[in-house]
PDB file of N, CA and C in Angstrom:
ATOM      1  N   UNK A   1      29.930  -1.574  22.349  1.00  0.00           N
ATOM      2  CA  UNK A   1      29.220  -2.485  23.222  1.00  0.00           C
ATOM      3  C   UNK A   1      28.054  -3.078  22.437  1.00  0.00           C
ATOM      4  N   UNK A   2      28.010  -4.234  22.323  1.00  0.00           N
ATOM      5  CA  UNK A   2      26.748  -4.867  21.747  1.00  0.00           C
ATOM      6  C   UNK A   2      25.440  -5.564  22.856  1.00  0.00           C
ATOM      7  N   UNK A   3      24.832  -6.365  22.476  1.00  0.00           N
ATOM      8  CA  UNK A   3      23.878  -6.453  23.327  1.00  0.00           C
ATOM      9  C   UNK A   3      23.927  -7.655  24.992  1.00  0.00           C
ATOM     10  N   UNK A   4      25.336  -8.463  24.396  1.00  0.00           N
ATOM     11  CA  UNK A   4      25.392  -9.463  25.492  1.00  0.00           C
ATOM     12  C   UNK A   4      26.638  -8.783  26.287  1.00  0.00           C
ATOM     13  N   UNK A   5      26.705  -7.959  25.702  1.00  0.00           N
ATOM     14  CA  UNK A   5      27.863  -6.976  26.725  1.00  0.00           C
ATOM     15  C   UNK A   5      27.140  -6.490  27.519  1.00  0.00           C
ATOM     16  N   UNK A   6      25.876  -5.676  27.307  1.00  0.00           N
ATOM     17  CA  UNK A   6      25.201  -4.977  28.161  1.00  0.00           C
ATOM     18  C   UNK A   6      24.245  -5.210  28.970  1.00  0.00           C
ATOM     19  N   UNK A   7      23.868  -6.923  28.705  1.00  0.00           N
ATOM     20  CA  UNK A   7      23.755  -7.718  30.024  1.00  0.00           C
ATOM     21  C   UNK A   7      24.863  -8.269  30.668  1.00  0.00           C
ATOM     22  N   UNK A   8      25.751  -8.372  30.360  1.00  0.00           N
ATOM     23  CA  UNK A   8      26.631  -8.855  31.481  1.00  0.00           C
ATOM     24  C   UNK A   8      27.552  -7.386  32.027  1.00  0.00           C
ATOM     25  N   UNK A   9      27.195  -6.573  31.726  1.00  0.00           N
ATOM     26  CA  UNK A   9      27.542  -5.069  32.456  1.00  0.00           C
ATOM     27  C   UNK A   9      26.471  -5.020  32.910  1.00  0.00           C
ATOM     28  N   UNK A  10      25.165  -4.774  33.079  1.00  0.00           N
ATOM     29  CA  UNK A  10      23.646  -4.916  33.909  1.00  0.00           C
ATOM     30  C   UNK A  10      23.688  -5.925  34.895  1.00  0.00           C
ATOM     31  N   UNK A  11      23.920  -6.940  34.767  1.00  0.00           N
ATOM     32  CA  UNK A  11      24.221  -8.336  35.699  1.00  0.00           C
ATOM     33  C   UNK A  11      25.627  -7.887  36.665  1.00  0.00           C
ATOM     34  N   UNK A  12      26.444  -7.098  36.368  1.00  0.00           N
ATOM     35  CA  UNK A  12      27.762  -6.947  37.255  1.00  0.00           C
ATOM     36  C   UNK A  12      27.020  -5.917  37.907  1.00  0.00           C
ATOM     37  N   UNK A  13      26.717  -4.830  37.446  1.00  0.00           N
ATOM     38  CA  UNK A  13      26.449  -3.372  38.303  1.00  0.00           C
ATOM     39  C   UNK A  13      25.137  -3.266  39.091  1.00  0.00           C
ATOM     40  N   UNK A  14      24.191  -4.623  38.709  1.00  0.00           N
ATOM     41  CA  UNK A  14      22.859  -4.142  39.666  1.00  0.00           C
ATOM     42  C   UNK A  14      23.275  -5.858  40.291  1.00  0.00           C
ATOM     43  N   UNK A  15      23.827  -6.672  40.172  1.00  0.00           N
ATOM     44  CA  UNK A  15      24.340  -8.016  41.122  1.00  0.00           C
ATOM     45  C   UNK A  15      22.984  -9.138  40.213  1.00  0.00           C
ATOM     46  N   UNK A  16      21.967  -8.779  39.534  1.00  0.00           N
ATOM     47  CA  UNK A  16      21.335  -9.490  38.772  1.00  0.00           C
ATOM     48  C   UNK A  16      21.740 -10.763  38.354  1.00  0.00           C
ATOM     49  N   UNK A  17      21.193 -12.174  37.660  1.00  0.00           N
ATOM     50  CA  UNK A  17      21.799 -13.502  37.738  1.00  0.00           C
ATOM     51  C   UNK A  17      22.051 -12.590  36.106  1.00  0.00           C
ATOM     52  N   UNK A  18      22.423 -13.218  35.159  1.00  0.00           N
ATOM     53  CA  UNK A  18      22.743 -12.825  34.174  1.00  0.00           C
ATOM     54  C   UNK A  18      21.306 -13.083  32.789  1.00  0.00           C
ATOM     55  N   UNK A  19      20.499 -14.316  33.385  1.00  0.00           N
ATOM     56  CA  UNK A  19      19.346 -14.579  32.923  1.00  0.00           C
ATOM     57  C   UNK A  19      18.324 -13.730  33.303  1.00  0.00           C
ATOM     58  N   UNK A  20      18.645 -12.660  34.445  1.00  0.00           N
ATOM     59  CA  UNK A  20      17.217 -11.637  34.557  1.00  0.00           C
ATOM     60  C   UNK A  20      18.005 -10.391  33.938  1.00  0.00           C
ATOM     61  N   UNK A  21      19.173 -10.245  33.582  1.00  0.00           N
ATOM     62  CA  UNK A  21      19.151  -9.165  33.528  1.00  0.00           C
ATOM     63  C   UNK A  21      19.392  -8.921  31.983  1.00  0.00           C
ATOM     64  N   UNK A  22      18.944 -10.655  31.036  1.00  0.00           N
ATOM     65  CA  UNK A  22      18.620 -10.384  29.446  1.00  0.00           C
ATOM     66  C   UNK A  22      17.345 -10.219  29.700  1.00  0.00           C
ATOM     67  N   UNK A  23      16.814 -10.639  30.314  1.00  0.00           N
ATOM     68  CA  UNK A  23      15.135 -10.522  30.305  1.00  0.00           C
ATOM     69  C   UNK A  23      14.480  -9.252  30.579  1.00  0.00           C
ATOM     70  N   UNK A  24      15.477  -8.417  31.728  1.00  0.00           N
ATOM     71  CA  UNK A  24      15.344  -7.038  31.542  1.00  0.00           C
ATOM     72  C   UNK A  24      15.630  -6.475  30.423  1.00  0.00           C
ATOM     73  N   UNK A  25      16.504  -6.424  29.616  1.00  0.00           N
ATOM     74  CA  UNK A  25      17.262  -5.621  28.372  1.00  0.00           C
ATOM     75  C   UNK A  25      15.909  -6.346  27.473  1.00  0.00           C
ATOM     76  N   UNK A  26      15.845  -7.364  27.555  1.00  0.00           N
ATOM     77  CA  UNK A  26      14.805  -7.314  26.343  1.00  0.00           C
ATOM     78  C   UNK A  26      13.451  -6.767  26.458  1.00  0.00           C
ATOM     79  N   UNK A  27      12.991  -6.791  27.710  1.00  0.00           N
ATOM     80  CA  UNK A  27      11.685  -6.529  28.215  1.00  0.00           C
ATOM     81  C   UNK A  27      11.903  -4.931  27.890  1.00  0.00           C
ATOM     82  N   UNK A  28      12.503  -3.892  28.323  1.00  0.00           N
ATOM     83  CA  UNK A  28      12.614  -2.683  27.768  1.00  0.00           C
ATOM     84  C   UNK A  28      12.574  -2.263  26.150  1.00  0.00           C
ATOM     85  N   UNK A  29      13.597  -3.278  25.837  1.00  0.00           N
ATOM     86  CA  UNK A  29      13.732  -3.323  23.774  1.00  0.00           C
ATOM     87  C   UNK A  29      11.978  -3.291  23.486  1.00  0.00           C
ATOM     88  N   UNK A  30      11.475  -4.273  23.883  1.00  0.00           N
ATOM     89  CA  UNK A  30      10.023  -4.805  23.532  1.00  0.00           C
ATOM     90  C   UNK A  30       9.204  -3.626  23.745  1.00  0.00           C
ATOM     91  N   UNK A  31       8.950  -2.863  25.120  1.00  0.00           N
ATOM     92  CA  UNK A  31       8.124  -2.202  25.471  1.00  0.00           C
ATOM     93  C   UNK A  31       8.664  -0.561  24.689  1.00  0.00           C
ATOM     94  N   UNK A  32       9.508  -0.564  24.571  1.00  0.00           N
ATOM     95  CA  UNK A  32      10.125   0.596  23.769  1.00  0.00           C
ATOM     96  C   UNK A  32       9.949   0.751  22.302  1.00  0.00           C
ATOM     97  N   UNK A  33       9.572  -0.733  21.337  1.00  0.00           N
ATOM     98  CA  UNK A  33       9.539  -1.129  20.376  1.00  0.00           C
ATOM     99  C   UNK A  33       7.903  -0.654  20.047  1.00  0.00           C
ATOM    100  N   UNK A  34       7.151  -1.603  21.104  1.00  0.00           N
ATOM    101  CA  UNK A  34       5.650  -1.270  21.132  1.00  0.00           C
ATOM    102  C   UNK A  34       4.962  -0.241  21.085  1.00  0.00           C
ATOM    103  N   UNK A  35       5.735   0.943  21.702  1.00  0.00           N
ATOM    104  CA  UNK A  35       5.225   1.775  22.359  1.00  0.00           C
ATOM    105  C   UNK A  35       5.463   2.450  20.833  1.00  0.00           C
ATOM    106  N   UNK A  36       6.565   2.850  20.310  1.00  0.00           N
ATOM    107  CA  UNK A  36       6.618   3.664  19.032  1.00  0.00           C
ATOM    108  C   UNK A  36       6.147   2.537  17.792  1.00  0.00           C
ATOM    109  N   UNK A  37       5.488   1.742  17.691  1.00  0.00           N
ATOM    110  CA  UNK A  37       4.563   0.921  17.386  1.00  0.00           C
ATOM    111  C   UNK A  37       3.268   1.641  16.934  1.00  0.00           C
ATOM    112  N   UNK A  38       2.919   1.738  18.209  1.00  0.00           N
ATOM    113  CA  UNK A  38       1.585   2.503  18.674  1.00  0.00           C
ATOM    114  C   UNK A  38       1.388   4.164  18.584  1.00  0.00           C
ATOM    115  N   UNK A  39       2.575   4.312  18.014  1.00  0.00           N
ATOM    116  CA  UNK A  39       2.280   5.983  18.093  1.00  0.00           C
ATOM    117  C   UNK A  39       3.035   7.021  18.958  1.00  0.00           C
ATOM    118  N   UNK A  40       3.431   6.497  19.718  1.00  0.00           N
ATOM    119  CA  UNK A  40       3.569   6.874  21.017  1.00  0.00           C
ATOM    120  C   UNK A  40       5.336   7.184  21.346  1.00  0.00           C
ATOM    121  N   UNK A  41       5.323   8.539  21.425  1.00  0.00           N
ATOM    122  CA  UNK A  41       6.788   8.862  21.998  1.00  0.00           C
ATOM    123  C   UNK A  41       7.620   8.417  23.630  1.00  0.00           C
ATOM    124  N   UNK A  42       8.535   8.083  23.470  1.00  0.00           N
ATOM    125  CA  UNK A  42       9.247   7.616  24.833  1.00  0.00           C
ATOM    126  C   UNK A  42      10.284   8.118  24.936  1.00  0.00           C
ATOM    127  N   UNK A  43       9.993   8.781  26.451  1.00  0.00           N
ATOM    128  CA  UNK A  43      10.879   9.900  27.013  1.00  0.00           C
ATOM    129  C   UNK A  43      11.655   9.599  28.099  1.00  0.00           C
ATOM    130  N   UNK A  44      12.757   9.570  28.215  1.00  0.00           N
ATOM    131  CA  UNK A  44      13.663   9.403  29.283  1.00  0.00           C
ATOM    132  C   UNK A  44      13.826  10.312  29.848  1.00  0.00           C
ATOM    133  N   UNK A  45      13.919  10.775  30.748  1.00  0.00           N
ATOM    134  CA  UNK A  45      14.583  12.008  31.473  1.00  0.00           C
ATOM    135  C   UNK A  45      15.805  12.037  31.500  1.00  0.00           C
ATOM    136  N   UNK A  46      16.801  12.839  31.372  1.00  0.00           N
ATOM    137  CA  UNK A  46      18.240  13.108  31.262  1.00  0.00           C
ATOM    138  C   UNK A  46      18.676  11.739  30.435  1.00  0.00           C
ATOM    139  N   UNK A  47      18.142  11.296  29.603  1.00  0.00           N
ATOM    140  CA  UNK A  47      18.580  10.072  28.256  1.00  0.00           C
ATOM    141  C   UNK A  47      18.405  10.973  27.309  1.00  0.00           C
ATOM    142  N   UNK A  48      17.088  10.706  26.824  1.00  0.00           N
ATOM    143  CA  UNK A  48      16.635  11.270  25.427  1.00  0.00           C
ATOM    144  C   UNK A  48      15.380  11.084  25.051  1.00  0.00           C
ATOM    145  N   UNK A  49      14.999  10.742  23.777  1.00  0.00           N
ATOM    146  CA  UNK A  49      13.458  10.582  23.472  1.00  0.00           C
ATOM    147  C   UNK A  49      13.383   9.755  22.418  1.00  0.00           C
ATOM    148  N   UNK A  50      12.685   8.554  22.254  1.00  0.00           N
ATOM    149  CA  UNK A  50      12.332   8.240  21.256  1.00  0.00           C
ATOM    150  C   UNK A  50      11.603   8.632  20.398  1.00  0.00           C
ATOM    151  N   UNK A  51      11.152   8.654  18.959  1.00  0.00           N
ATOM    152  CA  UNK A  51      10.251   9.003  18.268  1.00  0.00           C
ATOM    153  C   UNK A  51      10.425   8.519  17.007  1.00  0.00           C
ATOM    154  N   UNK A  52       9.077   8.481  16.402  1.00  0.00           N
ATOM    155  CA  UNK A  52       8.788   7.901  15.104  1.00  0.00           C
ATOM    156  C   UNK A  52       9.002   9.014  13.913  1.00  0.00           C
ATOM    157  N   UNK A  53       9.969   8.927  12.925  1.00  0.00           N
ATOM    158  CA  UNK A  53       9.782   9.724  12.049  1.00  0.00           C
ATOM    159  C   UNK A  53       9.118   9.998  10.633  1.00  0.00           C
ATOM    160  N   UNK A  54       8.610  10.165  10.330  1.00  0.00           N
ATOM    161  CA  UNK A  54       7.906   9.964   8.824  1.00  0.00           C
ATOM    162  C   UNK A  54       8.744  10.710   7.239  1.00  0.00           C
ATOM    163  N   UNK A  55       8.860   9.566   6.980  1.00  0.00           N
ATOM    164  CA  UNK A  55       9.925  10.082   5.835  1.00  0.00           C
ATOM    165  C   UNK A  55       8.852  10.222   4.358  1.00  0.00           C
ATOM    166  N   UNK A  56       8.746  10.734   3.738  1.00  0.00           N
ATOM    167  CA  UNK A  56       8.077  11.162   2.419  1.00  0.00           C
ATOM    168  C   UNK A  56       8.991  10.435   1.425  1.00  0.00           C
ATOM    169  N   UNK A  57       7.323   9.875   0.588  1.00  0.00           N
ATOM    170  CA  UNK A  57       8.246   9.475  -0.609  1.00  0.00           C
ATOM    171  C   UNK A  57       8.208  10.023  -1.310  1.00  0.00           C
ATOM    172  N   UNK A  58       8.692   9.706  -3.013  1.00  0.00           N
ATOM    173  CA  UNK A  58       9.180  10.213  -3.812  1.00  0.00           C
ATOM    174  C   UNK A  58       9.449   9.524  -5.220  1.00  0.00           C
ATOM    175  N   UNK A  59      10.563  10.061  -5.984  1.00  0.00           N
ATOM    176  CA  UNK A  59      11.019   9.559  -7.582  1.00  0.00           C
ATOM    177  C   UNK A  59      12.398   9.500  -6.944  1.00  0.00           C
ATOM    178  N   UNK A  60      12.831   8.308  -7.665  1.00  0.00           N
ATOM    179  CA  UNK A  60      14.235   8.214  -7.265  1.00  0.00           C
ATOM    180  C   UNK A  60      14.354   7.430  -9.277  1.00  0.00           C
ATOM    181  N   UNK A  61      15.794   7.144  -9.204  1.00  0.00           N
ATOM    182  CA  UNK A  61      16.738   6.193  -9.805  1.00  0.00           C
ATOM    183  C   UNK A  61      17.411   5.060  -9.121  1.00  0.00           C
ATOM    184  N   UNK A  62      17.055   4.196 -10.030  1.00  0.00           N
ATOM    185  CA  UNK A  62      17.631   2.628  -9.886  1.00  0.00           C
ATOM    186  C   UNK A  62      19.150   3.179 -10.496  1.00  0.00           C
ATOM    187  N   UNK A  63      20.227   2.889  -9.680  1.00  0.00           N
ATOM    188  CA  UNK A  63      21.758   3.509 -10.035  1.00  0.00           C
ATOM    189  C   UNK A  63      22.273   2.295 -10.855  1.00  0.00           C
ATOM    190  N   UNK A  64      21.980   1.147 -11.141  1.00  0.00           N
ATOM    191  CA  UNK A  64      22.404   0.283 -12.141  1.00  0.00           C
ATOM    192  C   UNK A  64      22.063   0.334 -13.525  1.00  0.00           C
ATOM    193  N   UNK A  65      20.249   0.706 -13.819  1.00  0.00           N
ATOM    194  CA  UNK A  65      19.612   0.360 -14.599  1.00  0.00           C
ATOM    195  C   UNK A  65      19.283   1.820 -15.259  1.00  0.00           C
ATOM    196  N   UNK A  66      19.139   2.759 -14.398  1.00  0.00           N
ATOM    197  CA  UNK A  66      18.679   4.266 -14.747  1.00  0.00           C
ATOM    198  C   UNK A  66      17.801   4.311 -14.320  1.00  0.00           C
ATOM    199  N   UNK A  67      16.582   3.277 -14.466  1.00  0.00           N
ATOM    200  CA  UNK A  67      15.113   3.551 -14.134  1.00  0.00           C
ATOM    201  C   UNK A  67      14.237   4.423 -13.044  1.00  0.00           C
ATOM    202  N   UNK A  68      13.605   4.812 -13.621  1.00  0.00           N
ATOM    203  CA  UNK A  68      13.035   5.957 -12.359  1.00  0.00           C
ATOM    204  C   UNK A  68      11.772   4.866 -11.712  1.00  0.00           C
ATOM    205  N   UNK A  69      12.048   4.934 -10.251  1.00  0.00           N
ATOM    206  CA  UNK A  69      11.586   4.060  -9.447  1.00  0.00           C
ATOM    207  C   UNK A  69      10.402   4.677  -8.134  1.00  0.00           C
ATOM    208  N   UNK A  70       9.459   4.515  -7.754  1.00  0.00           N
ATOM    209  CA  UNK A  70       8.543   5.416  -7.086  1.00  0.00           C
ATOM    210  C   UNK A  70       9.207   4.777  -5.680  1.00  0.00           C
ATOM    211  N   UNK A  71       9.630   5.703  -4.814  1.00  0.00           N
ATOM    212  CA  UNK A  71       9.681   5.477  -3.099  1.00  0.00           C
ATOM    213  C   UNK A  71       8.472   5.612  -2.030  1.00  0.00           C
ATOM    214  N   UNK A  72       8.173   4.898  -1.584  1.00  0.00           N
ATOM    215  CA  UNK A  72       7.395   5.169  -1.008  1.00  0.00           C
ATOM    216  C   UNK A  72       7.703   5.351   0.507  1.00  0.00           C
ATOM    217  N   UNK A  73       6.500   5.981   1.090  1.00  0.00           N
ATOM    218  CA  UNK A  73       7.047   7.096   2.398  1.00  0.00           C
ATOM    219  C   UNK A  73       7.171   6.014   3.360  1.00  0.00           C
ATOM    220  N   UNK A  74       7.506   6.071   4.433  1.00  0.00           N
ATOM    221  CA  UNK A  74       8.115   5.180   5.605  1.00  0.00           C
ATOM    222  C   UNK A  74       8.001   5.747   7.114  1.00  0.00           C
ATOM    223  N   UNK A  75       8.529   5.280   7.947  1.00  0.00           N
ATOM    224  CA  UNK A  75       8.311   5.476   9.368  1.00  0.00           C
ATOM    225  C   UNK A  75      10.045   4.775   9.542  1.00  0.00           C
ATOM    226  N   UNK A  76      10.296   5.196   9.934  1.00  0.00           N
ATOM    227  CA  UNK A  76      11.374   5.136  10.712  1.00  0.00           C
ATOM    228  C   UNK A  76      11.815   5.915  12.377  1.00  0.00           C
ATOM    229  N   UNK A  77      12.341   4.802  13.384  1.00  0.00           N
ATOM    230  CA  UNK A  77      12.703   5.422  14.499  1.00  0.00           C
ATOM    231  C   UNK A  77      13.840   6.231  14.586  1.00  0.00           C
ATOM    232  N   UNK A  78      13.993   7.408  15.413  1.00  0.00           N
ATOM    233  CA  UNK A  78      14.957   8.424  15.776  1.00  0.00           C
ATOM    234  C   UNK A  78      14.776   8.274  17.198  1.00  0.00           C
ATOM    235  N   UNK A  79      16.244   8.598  17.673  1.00  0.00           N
ATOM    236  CA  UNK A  79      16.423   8.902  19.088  1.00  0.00           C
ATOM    237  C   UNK A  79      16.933  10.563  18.858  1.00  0.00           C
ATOM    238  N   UNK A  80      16.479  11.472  19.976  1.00  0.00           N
ATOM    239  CA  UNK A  80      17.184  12.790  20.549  1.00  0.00           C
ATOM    240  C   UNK A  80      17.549  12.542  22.013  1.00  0.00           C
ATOM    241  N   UNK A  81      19.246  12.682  21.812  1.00  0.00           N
ATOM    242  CA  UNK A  81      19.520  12.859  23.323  1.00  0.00           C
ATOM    243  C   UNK A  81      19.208  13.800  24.065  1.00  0.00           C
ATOM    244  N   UNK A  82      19.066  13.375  25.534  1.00  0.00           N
ATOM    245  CA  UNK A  82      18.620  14.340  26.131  1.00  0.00           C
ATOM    246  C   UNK A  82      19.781  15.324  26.437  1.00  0.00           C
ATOM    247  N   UNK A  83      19.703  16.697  27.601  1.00  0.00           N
ATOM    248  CA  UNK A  83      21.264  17.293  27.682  1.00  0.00           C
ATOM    249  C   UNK A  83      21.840  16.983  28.670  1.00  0.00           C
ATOM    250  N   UNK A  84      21.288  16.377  30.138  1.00  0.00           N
ATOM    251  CA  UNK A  84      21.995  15.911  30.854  1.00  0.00           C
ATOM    252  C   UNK A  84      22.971  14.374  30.028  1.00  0.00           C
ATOM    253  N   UNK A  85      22.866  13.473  28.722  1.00  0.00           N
ATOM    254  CA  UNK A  85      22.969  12.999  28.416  1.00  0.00           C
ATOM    255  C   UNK A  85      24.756  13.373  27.491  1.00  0.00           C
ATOM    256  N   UNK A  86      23.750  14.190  26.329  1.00  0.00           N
ATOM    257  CA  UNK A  86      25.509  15.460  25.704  1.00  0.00           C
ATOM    258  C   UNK A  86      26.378  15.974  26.649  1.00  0.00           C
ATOM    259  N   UNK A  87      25.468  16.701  27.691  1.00  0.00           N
ATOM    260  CA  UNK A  87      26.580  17.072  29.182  1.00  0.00           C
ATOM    261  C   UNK A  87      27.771  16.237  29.177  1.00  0.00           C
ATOM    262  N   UNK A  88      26.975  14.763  29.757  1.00  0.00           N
ATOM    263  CA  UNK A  88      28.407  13.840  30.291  1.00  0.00           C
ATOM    264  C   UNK A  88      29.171  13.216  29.143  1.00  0.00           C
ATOM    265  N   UNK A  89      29.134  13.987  28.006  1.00  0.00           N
ATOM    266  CA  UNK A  89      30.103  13.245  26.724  1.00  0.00           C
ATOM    267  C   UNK A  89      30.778  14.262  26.870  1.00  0.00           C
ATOM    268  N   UNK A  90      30.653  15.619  27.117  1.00  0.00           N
ATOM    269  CA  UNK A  90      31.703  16.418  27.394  1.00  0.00           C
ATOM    270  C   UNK A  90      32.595  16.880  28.255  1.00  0.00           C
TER     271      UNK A  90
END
């Protein structure tokens, strides 16, 4: 499912015009975006959790050239599902 699938599955299942219910999907993307932006973990209940992860850098290799190349550390987002969430996959 990509993203104009899941407004027009949002627009069928809540009767929404199909123009509020991108404006919903995005308005969540945004405020979900912001929020781990800011620091800040977002928790669904029986979904999961968002969170920011902090990755450490390091020495790596350039795999073309050989060169040893410095990484530097990062932030990257993670989701954990919640278990009412794993539950219904099983």
């Amino acid at each position: 499912m990509n993203k104009n699938d899941l407004i027009q599955r949002l627009s069928d299942h809540t009767g929404l015009g199909k123009t509020d219910a991108a404006k919903a999907v995005d308005g969540v993307f945004e405020l979900i975006a912001a929020a781990l932006k800011g620091g800040e973990e977002v928790r669904l209940t029986g979904f999961g959790v968002f969170v920011v992860s902090t990755r450490a850098g390091g020495k790596g290799r350039n795999p073309q050239t050989g060169e040893e190349i410095t990484i530097k550390p990062s932030k990257s987002p993670r989701f954990r599902p919640g278990k009412q969430l794993k539950d219904s996959l099983n």
